[in-house]
Protein backbone atom coordinates (compact mmCIF):
# COMPACT_ATOMS: atom_id res chain seq x y z
CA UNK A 1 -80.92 50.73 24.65
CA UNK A 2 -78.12 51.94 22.33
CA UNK A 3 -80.01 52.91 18.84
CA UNK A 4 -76.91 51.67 16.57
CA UNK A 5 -75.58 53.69 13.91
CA UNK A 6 -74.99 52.14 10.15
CA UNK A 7 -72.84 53.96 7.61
CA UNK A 8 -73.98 53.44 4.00
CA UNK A 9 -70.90 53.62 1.21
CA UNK A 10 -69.73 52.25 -1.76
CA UNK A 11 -67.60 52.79 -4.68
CA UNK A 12 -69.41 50.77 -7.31
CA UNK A 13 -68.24 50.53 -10.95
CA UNK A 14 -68.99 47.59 -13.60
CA UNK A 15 -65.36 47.70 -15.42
CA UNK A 16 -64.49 45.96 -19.16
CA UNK A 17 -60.92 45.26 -19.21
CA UNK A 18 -60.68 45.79 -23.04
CA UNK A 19 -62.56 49.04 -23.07
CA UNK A 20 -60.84 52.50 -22.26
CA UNK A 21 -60.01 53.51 -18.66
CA UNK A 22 -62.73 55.00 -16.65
CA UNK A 23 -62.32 58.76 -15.14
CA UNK A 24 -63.70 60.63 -12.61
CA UNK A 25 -65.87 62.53 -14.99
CA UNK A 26 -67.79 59.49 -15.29
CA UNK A 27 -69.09 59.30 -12.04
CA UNK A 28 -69.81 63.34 -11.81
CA UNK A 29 -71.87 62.35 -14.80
CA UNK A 30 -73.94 59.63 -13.01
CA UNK A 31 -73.41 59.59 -9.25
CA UNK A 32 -70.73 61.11 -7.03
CA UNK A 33 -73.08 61.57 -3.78
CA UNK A 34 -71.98 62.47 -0.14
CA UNK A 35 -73.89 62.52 3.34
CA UNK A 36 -77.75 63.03 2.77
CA UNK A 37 -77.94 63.48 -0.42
CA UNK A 38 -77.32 59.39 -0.36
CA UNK A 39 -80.58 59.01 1.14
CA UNK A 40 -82.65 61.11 -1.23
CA UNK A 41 -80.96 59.76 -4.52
CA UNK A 42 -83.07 58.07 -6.74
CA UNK A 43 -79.98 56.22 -8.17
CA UNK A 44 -79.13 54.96 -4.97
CA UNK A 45 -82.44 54.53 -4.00
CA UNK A 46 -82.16 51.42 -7.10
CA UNK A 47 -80.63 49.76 -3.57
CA UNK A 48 -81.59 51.28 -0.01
CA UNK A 49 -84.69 51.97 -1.03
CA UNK A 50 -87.03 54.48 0.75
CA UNK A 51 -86.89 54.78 4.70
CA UNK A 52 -90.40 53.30 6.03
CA UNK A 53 -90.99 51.33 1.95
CA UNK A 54 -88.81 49.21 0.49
CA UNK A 55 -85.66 48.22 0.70
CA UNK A 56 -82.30 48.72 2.68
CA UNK A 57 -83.92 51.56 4.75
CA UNK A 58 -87.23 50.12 4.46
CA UNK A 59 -86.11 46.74 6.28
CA UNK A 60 -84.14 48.10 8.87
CA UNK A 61 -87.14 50.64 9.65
CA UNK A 62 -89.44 47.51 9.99
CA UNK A 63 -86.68 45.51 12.16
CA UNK A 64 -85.47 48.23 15.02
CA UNK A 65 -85.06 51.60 15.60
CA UNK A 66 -81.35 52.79 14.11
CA UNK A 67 -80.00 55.71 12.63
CA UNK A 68 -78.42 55.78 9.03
CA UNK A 69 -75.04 57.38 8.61
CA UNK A 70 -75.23 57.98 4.91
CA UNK A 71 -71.29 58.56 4.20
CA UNK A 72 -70.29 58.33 0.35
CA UNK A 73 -71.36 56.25 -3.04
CA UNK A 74 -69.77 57.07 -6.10
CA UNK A 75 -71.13 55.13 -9.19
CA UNK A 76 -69.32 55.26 -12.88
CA UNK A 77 -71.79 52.47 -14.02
CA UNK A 78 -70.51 50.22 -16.91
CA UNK A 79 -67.03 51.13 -18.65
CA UNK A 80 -63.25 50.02 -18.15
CA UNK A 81 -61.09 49.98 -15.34
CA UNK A 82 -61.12 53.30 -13.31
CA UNK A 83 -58.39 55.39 -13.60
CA UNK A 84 -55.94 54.45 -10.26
CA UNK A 85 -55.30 58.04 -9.57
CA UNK A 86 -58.74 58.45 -9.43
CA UNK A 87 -59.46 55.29 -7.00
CA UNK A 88 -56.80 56.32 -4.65
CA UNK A 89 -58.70 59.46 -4.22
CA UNK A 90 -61.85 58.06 -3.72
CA UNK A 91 -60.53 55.34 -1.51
CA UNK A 92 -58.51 58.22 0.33
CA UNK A 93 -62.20 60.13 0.78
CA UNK A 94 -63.88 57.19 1.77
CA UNK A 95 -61.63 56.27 4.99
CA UNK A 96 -61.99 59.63 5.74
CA UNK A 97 -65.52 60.91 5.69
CA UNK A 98 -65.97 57.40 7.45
CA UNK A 99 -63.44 57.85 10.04
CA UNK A 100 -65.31 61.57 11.14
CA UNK A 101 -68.56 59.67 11.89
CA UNK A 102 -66.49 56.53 13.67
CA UNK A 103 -67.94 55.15 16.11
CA UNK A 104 -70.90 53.21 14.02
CA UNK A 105 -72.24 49.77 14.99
CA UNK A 106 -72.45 48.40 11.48
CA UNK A 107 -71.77 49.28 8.13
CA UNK A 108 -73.50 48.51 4.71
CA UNK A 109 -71.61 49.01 1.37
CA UNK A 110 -73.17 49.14 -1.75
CA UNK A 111 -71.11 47.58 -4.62
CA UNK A 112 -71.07 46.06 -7.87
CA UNK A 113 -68.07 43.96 -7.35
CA UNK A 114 -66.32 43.56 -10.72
CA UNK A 115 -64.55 46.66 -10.38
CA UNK A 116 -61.05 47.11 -11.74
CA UNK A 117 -58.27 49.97 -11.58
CA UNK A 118 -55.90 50.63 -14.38
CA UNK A 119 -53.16 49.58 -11.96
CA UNK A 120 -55.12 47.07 -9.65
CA UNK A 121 -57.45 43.61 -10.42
CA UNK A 122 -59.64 43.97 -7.31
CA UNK A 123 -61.19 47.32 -6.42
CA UNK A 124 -64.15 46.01 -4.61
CA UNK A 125 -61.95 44.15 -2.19
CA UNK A 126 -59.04 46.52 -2.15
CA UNK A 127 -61.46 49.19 -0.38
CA UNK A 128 -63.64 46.98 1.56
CA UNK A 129 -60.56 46.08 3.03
CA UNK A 130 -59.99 49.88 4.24
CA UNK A 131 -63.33 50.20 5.08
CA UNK A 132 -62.57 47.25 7.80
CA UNK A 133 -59.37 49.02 8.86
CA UNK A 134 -61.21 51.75 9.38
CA UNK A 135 -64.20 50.43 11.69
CA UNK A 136 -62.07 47.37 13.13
CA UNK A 137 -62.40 43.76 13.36
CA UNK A 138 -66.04 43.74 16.14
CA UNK A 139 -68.07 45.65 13.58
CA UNK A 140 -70.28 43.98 11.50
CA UNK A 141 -69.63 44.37 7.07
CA UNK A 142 -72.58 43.73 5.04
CA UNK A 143 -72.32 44.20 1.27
CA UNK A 144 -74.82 43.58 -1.86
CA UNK A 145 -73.36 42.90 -5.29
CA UNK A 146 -74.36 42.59 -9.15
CA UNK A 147 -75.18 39.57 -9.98
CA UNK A 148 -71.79 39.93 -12.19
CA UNK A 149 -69.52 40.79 -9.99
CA UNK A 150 -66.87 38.60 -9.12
CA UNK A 151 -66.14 37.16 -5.64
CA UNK A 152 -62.76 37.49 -4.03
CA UNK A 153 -60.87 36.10 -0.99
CA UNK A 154 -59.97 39.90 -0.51
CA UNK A 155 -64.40 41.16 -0.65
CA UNK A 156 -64.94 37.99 1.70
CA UNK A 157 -62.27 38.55 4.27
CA UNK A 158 -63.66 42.15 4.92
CA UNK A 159 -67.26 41.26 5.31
CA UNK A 160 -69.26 39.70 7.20
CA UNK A 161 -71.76 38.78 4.86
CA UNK A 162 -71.26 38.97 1.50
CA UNK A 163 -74.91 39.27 -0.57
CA UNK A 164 -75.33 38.76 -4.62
CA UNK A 165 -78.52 39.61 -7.00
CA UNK A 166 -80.42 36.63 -8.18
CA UNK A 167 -82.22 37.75 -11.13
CA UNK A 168 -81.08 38.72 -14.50
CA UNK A 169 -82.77 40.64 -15.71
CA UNK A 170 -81.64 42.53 -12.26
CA UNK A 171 -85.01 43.10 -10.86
CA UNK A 172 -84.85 41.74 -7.17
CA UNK A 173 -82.28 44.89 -5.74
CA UNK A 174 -84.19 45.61 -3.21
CA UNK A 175 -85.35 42.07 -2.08
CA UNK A 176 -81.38 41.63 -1.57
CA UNK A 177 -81.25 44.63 -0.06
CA UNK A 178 -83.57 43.69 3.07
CA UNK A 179 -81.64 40.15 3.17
CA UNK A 180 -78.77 42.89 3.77
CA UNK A 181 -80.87 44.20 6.30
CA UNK A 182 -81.92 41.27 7.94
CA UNK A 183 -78.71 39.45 7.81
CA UNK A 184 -77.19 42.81 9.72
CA UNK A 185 -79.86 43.08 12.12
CA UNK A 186 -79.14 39.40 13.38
CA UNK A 187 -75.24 40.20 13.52
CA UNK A 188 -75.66 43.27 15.87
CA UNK A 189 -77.85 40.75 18.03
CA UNK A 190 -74.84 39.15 18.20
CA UNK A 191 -74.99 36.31 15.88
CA UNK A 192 -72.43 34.89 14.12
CA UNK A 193 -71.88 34.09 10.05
CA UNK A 194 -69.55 31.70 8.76
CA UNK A 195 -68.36 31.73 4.66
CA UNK A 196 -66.98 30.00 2.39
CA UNK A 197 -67.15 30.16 -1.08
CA UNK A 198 -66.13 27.62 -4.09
CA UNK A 199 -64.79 28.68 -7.68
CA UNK A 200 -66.35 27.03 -10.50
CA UNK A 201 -64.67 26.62 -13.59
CA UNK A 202 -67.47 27.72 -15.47
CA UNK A 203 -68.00 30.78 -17.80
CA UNK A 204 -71.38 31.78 -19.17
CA UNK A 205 -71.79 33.96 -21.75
CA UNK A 206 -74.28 37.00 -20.94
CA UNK A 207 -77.07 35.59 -23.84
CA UNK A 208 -77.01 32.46 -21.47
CA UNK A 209 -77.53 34.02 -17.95
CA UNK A 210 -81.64 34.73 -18.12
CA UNK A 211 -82.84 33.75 -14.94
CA UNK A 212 -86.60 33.43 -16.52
CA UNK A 213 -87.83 29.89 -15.38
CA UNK A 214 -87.93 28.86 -18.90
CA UNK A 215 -84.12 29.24 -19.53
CA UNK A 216 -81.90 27.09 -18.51
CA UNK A 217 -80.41 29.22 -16.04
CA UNK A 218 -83.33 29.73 -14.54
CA UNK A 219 -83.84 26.13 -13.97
CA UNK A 220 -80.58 25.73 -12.41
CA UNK A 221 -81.02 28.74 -9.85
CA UNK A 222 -85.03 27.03 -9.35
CA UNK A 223 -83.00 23.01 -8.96
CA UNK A 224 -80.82 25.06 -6.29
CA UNK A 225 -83.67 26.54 -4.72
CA UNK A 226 -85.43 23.39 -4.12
CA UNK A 227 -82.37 21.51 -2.75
């Protein structure tokens, strides 16, 4: 039996429209990681987790025999929309270090998903969409988000599965994580996922989005869970 091969990426950045644009520098400053040195990152580790414990790695471990194909995850954290020069560069290196380890049987991409560019309103699925042109329509696209990030037709056209954070506080990364893993595992069996996804007009303020069960968030996610 083929052991499949899953390439790990992601260009993940949290941006404030209002605040100054984001540079590269910002990202050498907190994570700008390539090949194994993805695997061993504690940062990164916030999501894969450890091969054989928890998480991303963990899961998959625990579910079949594979081989990770750690290719490039650039964080810049929290701060305004990333410099476009700067994405096309990363995009650019990206489709490229993935292209050198094509074939792979699956990929997983670690975002945040409320990424902007100084020229651009969707970075998340601007480059999910290369990653897809990349590995072509029969491979399976699994990606984990913030629980902030914002959904687009664009992130949801490229991916198979498309999987958020729950908590706020975030403290359940690496429970979503081995959903990633799980949901991933099933598609290279061969199974199929179907999306769809509704807009609510509804904005919450942050102050308003505690997912303890005594908020009232909280009680909405725990209502949804019990439906």
């Amino acid at each position: 039996m083929t052991v499949p091969r899953i390439a790990i990426l992601g260009i993940s950045l949290e941006s404030n429209r209002f605040a100054r644009p984001c540079q590269r520098r910002n990202f050498e400053d907190y994570a700008l990681l390539y090949g194994e040195d993805i695997l061993t990152s504690d940062i990164v580790r916030y999501w894969t987790g450890t091969k054989g414990g928890d998480g991303f790695l963990g899961e998959m471990d625990r579910l079949r025999d594979w081989t990770p194909v750690p290719v490039m995850v650039v964080d810049g954290q929290s701060s305004g929309p990333l410099d476009h020069e700067t994405y096309l560069e990363f995009r650019q290196s990206l489709k490229e270090r993935l292209a050198k380890e094509y074939p792979v049987d699956g990929v997983y991409i670690i975002a945040h998903g409320a990424g902007l560019t100084t020229q651009g309103h969707d970075m998340d699925g601007d480059y999910f969409a290369a990653v897809r042109e990349v590995v072509g329509d029969e491979v399976p696209i699994v990606a984990t988000l913030d629980l902030h990030g914002n959904l687009t037709p664009e992130m949801i056209k490229a991916c198979d599965v498309v999987i958020a954070q729950r908590t706020n506080p975030h403290m359940d990364s690496p429970q979503r994580a081995e959903e990633a893993a799980r949901c991933l595992n099933l598609l290279l069996k061969g199974e199929k996922f179907y999306q769809a996804a509704q807009r609510v007009p509804l904005l919450t303020p942050q102050v308003s989005q505690l997912t303890a069960t005594n908020e009232p968030y909280g009680q909405l996610m725990q209502a949804a869970d019990e439906q």
